[in-house]
Protein backbone atom coordinates (compact mmCIF):
# COMPACT_ATOMS: atom_id res chain seq x y z
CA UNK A 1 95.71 -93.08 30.02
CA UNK A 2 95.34 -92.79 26.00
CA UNK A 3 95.00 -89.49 24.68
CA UNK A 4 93.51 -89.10 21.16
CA UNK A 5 95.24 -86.81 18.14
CA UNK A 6 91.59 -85.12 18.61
CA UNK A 7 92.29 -84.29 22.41
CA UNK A 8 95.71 -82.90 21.11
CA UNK A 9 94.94 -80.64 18.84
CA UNK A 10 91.53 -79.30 20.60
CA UNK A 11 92.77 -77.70 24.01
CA UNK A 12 95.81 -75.93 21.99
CA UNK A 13 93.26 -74.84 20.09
CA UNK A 14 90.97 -73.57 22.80
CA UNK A 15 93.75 -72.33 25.11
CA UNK A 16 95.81 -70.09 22.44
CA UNK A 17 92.31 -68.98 20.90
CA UNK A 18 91.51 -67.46 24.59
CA UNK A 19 95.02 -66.35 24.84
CA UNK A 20 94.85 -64.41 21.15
CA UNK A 21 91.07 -64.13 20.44
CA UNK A 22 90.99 -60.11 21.56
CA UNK A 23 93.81 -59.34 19.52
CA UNK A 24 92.46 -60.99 16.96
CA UNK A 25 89.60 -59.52 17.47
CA UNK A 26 90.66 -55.77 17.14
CA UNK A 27 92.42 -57.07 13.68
CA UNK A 28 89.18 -57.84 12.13
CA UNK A 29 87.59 -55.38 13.23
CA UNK A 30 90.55 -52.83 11.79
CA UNK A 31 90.49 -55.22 8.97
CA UNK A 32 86.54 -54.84 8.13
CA UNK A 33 87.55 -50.75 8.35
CA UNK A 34 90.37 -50.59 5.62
CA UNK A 35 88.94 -52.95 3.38
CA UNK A 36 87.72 -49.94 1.16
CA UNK A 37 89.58 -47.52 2.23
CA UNK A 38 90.80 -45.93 -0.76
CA UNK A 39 87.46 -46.18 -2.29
CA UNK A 40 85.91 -44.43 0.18
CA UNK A 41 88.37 -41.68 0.41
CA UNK A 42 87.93 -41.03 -3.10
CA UNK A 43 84.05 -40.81 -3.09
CA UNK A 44 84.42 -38.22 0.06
CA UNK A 45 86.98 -36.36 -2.15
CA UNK A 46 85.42 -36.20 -4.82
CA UNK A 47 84.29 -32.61 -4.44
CA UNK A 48 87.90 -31.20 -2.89
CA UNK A 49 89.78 -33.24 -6.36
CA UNK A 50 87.27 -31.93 -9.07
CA UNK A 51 88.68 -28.55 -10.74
CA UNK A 52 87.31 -26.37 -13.17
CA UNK A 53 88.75 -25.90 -16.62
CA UNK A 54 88.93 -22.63 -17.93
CA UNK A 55 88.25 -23.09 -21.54
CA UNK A 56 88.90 -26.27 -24.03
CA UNK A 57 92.08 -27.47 -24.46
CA UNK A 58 93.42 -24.56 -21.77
CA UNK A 59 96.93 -24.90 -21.28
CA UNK A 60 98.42 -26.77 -17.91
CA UNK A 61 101.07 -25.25 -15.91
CA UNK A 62 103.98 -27.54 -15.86
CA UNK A 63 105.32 -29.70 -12.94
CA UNK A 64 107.78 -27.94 -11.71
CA UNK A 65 105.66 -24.45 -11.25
CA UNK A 66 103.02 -26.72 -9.12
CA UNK A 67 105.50 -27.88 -7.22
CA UNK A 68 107.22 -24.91 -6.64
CA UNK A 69 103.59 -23.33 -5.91
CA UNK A 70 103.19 -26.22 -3.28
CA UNK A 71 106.16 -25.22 -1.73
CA UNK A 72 105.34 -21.68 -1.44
CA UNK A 73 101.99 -22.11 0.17
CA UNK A 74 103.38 -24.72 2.86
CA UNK A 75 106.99 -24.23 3.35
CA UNK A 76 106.81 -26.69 5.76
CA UNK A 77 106.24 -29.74 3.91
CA UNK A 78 108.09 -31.40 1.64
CA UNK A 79 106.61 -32.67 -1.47
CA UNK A 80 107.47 -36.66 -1.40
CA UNK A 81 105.69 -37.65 -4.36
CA UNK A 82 103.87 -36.60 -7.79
CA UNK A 83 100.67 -38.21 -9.16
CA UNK A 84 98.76 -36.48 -12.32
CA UNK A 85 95.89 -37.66 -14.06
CA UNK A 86 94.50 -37.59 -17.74
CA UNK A 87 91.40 -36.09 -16.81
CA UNK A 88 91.03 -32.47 -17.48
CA UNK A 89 88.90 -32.28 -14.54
CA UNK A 90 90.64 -33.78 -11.73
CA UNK A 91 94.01 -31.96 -9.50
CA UNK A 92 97.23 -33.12 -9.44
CA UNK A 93 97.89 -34.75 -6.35
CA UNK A 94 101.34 -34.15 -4.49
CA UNK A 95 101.65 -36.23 -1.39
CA UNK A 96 103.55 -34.35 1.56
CA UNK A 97 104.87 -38.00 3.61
CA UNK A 98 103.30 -40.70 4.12
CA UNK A 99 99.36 -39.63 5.48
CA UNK A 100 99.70 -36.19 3.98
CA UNK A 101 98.72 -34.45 0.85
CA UNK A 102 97.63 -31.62 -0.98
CA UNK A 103 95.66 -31.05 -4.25
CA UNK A 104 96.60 -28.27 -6.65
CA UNK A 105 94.89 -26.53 -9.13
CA UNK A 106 96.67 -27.83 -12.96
CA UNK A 107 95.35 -24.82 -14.30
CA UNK A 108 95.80 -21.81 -12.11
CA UNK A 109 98.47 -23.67 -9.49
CA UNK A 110 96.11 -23.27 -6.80
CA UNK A 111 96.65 -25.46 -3.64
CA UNK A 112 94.08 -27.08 -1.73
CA UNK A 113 94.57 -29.18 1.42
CA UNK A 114 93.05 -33.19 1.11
CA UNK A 115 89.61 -33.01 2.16
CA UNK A 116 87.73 -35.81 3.92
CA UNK A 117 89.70 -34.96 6.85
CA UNK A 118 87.26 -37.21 9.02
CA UNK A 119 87.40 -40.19 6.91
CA UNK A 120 91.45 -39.71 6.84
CA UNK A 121 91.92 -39.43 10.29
CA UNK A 122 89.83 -42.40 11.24
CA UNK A 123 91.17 -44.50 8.52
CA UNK A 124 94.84 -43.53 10.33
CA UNK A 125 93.61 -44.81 13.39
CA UNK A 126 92.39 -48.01 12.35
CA UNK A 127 95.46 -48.29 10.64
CA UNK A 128 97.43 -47.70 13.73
CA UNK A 129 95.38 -50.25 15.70
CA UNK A 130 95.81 -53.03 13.13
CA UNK A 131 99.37 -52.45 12.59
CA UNK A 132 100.93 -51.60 16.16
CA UNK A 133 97.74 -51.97 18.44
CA UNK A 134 97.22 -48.34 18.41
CA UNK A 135 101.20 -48.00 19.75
CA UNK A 136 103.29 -45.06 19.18
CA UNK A 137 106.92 -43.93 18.68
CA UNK A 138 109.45 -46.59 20.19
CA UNK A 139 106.66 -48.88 21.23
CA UNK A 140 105.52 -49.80 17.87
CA UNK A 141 107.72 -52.15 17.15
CA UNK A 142 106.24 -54.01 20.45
CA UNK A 143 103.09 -53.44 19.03
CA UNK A 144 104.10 -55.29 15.59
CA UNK A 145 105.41 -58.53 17.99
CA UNK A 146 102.08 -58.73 19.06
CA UNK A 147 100.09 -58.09 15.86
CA UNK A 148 102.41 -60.25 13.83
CA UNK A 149 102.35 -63.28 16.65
CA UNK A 150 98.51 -63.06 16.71
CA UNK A 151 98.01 -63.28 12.90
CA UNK A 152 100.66 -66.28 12.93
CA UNK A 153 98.31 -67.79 15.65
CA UNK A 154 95.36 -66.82 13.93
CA UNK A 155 96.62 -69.20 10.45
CA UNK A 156 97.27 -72.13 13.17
CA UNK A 157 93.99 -72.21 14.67
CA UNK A 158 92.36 -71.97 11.13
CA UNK A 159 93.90 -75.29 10.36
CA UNK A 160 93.47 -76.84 13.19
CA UNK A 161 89.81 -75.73 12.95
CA UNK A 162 89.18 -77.61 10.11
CA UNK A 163 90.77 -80.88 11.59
CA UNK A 164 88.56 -80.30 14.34
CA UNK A 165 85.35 -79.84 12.23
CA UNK A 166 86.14 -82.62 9.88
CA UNK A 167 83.76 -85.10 10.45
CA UNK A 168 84.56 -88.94 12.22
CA UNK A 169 82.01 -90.19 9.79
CA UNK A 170 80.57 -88.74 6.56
CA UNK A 171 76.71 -88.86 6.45
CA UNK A 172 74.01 -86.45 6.20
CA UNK A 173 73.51 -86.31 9.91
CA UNK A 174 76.73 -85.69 11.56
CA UNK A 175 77.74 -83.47 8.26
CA UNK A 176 74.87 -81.29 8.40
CA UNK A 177 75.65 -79.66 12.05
CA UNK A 178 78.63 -78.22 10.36
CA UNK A 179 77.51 -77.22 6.97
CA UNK A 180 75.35 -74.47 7.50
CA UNK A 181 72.99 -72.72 9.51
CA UNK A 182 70.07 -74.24 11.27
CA UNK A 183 66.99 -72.27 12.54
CA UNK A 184 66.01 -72.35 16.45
CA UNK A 185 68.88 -73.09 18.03
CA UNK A 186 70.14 -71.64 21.32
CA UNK A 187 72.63 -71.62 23.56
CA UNK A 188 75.46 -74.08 23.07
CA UNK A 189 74.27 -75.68 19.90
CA UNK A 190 73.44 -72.59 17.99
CA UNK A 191 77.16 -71.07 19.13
CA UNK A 192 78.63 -74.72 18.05
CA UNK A 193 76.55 -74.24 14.68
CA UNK A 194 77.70 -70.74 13.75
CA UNK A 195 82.01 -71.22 14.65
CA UNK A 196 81.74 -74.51 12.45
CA UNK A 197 79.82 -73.07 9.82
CA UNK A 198 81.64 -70.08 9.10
CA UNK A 199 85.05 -71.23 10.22
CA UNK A 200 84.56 -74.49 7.07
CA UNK A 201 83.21 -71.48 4.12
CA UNK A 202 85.50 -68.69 5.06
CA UNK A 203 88.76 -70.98 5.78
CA UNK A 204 90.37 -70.14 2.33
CA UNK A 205 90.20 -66.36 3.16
CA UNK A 206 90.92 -66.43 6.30
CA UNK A 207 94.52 -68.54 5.47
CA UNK A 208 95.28 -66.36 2.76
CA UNK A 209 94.84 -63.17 4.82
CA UNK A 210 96.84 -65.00 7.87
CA UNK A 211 99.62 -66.42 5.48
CA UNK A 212 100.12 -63.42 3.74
CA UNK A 213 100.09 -60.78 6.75
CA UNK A 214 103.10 -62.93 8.13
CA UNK A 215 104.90 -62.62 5.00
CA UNK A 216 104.34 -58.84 5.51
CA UNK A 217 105.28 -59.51 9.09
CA UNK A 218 108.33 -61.63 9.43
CA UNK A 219 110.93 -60.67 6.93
CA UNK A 220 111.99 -64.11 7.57
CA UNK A 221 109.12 -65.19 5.67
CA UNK A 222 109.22 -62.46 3.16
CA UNK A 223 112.65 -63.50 2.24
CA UNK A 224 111.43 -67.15 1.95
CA UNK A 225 109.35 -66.10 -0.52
CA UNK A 226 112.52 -65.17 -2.72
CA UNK A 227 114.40 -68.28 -1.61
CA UNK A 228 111.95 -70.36 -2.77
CA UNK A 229 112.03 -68.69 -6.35
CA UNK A 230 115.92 -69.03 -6.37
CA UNK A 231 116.81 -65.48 -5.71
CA UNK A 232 118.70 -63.66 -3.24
CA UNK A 233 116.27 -61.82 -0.54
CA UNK A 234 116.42 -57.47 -0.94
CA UNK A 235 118.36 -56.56 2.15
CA UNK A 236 115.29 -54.54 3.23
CA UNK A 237 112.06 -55.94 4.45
CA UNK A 238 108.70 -55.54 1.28
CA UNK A 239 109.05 -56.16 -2.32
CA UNK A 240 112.64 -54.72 -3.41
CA UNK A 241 112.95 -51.60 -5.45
CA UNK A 242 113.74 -51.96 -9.02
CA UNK A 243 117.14 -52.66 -10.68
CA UNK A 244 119.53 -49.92 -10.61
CA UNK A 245 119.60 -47.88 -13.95
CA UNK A 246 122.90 -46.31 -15.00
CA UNK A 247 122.95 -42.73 -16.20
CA UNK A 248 125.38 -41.50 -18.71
CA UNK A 249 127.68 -39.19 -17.54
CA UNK A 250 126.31 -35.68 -18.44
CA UNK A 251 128.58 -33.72 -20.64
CA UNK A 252 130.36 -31.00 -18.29
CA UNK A 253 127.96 -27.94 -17.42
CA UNK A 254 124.74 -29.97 -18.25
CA UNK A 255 121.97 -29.29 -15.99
CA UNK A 256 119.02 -31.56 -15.83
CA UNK A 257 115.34 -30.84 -17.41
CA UNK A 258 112.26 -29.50 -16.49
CA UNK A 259 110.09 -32.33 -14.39
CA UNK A 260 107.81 -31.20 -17.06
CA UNK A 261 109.86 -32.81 -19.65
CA UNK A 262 110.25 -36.15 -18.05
CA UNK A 263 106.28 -36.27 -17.40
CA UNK A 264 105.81 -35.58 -21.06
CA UNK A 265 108.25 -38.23 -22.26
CA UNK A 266 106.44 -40.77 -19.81
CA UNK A 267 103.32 -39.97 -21.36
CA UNK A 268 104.51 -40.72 -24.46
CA UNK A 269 105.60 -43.87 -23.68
CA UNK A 270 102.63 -45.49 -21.89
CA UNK A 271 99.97 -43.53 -24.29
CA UNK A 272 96.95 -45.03 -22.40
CA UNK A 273 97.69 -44.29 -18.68
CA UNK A 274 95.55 -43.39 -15.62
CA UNK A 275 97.71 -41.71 -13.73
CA UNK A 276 101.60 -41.28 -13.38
CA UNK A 277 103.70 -40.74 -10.47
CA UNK A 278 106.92 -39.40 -9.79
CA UNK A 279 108.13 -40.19 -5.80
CA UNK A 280 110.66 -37.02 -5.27
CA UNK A 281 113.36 -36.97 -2.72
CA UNK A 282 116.96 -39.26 -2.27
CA UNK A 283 116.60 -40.12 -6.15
CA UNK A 284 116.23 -37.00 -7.94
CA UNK A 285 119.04 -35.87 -10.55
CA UNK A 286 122.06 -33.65 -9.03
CA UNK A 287 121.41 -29.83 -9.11
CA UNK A 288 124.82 -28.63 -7.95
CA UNK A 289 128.62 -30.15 -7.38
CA UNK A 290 129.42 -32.00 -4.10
CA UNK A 291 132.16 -33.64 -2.36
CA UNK A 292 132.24 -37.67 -2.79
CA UNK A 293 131.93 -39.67 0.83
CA UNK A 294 135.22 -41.08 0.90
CA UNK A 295 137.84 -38.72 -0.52
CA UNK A 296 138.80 -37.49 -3.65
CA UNK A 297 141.07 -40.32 -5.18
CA UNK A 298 144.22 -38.41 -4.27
CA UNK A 299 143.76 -35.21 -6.58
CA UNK A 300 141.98 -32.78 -4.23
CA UNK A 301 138.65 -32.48 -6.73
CA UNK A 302 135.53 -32.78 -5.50
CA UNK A 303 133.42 -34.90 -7.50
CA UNK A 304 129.62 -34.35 -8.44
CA UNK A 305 127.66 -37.58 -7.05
CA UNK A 306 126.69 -39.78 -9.71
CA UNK A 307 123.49 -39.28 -11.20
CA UNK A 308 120.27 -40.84 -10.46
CA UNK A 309 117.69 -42.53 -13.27
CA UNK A 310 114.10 -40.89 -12.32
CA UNK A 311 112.00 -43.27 -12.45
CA UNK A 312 107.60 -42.79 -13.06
CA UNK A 313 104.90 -45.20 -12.15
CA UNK A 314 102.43 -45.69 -14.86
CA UNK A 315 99.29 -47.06 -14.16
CA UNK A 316 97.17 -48.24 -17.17
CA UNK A 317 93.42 -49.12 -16.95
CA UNK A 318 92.74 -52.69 -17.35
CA UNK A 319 95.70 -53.98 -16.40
CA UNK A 320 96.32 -57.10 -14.93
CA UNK A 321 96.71 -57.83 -11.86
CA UNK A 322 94.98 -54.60 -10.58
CA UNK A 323 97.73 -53.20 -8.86
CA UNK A 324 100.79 -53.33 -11.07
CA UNK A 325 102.41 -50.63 -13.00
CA UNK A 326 104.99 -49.86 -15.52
CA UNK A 327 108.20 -48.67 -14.64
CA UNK A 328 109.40 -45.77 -16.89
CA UNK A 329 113.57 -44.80 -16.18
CA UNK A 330 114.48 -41.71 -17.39
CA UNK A 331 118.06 -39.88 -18.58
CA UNK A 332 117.42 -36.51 -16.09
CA UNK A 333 119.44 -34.67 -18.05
CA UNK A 334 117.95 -35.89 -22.04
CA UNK A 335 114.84 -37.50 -21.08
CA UNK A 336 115.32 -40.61 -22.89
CA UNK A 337 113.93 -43.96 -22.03
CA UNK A 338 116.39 -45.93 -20.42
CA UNK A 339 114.72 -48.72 -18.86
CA UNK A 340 110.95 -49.58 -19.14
CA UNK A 341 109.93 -52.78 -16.97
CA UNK A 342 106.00 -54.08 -17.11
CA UNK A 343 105.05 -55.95 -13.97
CA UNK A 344 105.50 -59.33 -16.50
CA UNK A 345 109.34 -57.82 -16.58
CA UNK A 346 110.03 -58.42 -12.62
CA UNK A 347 111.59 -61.55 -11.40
CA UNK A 348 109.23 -64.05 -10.19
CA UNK A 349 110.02 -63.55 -6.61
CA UNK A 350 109.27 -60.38 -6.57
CA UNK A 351 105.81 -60.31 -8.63
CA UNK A 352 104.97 -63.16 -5.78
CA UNK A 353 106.12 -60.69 -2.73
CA UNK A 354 104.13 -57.98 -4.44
CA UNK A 355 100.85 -60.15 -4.96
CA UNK A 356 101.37 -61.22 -1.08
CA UNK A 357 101.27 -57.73 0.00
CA UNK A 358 97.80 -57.03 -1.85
CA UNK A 359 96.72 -60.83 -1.76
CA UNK A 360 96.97 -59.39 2.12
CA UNK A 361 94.07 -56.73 1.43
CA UNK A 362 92.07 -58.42 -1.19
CA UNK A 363 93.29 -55.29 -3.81
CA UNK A 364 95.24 -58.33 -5.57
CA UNK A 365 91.90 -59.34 -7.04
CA UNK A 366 90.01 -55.79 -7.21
CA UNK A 367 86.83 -55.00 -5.06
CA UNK A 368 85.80 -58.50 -5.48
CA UNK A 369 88.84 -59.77 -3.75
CA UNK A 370 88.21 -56.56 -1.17
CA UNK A 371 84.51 -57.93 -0.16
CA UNK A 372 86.19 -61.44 -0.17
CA UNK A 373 88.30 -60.16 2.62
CA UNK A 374 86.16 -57.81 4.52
CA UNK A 375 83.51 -60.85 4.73
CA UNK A 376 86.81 -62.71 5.75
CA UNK A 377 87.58 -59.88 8.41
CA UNK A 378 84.06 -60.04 9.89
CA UNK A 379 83.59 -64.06 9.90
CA UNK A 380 86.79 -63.32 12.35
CA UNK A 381 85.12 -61.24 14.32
CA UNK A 382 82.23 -64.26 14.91
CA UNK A 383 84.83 -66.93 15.01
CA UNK A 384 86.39 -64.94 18.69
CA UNK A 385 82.96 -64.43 19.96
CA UNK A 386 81.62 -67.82 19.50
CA UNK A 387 85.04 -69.18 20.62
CA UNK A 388 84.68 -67.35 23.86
CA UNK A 389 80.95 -68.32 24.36
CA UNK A 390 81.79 -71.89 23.82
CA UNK A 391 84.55 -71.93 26.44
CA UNK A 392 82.49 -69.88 28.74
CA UNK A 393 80.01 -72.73 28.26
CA UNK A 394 82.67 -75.32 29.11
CA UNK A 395 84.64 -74.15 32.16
CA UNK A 396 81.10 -72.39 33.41
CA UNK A 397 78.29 -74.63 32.71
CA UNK A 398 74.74 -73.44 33.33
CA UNK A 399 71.62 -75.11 33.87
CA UNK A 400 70.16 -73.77 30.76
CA UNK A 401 72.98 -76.10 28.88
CA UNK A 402 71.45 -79.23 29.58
CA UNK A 403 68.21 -78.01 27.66
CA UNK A 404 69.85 -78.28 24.46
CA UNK A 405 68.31 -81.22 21.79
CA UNK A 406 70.01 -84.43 22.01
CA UNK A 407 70.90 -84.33 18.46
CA UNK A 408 72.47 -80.47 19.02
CA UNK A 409 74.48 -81.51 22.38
CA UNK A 410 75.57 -84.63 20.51
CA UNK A 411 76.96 -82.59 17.34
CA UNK A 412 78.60 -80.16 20.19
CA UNK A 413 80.53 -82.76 21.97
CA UNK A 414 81.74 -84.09 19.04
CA UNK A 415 83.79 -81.08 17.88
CA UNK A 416 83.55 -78.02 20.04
CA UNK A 417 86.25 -75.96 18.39
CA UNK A 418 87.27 -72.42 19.35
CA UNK A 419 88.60 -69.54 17.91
């Protein structure tokens, strides 16, 4: 018995589509939710960020007295990051982990807690569900199998999709089926219509979505991404942090500046910015003498640890792509400028592992790109449910089936792909 390429490639196609199509599923869906997340957030915010200035041209407290406000009114976070903005208007924002935040006051140091606690929390769980399938704790990574097998699955049955929907032979009439939507159908035919339709004018998204989530899944494929550009992978899974910037040694007894101090020097630097952040935390200057892991080279002196560049993300408006900053390394103890790396400045595997990761969410090409992939996201969503209707129709015929137009049933048998 001969069995065609086209008999090959369509039960795999139906079978693993079944298999994966709910997973799938609850990734589009999650996708279609964080699409504009950040957007969002910062229209519900709005309110909870705007601050009111006492006078023009009133003074701003520095840095370090917000921080050490921050730290005073919840001495039970720790202040991981920095962000201020030019606007005289809006708080300085000083993240507290990785979902948590509060706002505070530039002016009189007052702290506020992020608002839009709603939007935040719901945002976390879609988040959760599109990352680890809503797993917790020691099951996530279980969670990120599954995720990261279904979006690999998900790039396989977009190209053999199109195989399936390309057509035996081009004319008008057996092209048309698959082309675009047609009025009055039902049943079989109008299912066969829609998965053919959307799966041919959405294909680009969705194999740049699927192709670059596995990049973000599979540090196999991440570090193929540096292979391919001649470099040696970061040890660590994600873009790799920048190069390592040598301090001077400090003359004895110097102590390092003010935060204050380094934020001023950044400004200077990057004169047109829309906002600068500092991440604090395991790369912050020394602020005391410690013993050396390791020993003390046979004298019996402890040895201060050598000190750490700090290192501020610029953003500028306009820049290009969207999401890339300028890297501003700072002497702790002088302030002066000792590295300053545009996103042009980065090897090329890197800028390419960076525009995966937002290439991922559409951010790599603004909101345009975001709509591009929400639309993505939600043709997904119709892709599974067709799928399923048009292998329901398969293994469980009814008798309304066999009322579909000859020309419609025709087009269906012909290719009768599934998600």
């Amino acid at each position: 018995m001969r069995i065609s390429v086209h008999t090959l490639v369509f039960w795999p196609h139906l079978i693993v589509g079944l298999l994966a199509g709910l997973i799938i599923a609850v990734m589009s869906f999650t996708g279609i939710a964080l699409a504009f997340e950040h957007e969002i957030l910062d229209w519900a915010d709005q309110e909870t960020r705007r601050v009111e200035v006492p006078s023009p041209g009133a003074p701003r407290l520095p840095v370090d007295e917000l921080l050490a406000r921050v730290r005073t009114a919840r001495p039970e976070a720790q202040p991981s990051a920095v962000t201020e903005y030019p606007e005289p208007t809006l708080a300085v924002t000083v993240s507290t982990g990785r979902t948590g935040g509060v706002y505070v006051n530039p002016y009189t140091g007052e702290v506020r807690d992020w608002g839009a606690t709603g939007w935040r929390s719901f945002f976390h769980l879609m988040e959760d569900w599109h990352r680890w399938l809503g797993a917790q704790g020691d099951s996530r990574p279980i969670g990120k199998a599954i995720t990261g097998a279904s979006n690999a699955i998900f790039l396989a049955l977009a190209v053999t999709g199109l195989y399936l929907w390309w057509p035996r032979k081009w004319t008008w009439r057996t092209v048309r089926p698959a082309l675009w939507f047609r009025r009055g159908l039902k049943g079989k035919a109008r299912d066969w219509n829609w998965h053919n339709v959307i799966g041919f004018w959405l294909l680009p998204a969705l194999v740049v979505m699927t192709a670059t989530g596995m990049v973000i899944s599979y540090k196999s494929v991440s570090d193929l991404v540096f292979k391919l550009a001649g470099e040696t992978p970061p040890a660590t899974g994600g873009p790799p942090p920048g190069p390592t910037v040598q301090v001077p040694t400090p003359p004895p007894g110097s102590a390092p500046l003010p935060l204050e101090a380094v934020f001023a020097q950044a400004r200077q630097q990057v004169p047109a910015w829309e906002n600068i952040t500092l991440r604090l935390g395991g790369g912050g200057p020394p602020r005391g003498p410690g013993p050396r892991p390791g020993g003390n080279e046979g004298k019996g002196e402890a040895r201060k640890p050598a000190p750490s560049a700090l290192t501020l993300a610029v953003r500028e408006p306009g820049t290009w792509p969207p999401f890339a900053t300028t890297q501003v390394s700072l002497d702790p103890y002088t302030a002066r400028v000792l590295r300053q790396d545009a996103f042009s400045d980065l090897s090329a595997g890197n800028r390419a592992r960076r525009w995966m990761r937002f290439l991922h969410t559409g951010e790599a090409l603004g909101l345009i790109g975001q709509f591009l992939a929400a639309v993505g996201c939600l043709g997904g969503l119709f892709l599974v449910w067709t799928g399923f209707t048009l292998s329901w129709r398969r293994f469980f015929p009814g008798k309304r089936a066999a009322s579909a137009s000859a020309e419609d049933t025709a087009g269906a048998e012909r290719v009768e792909p599934t998600v």
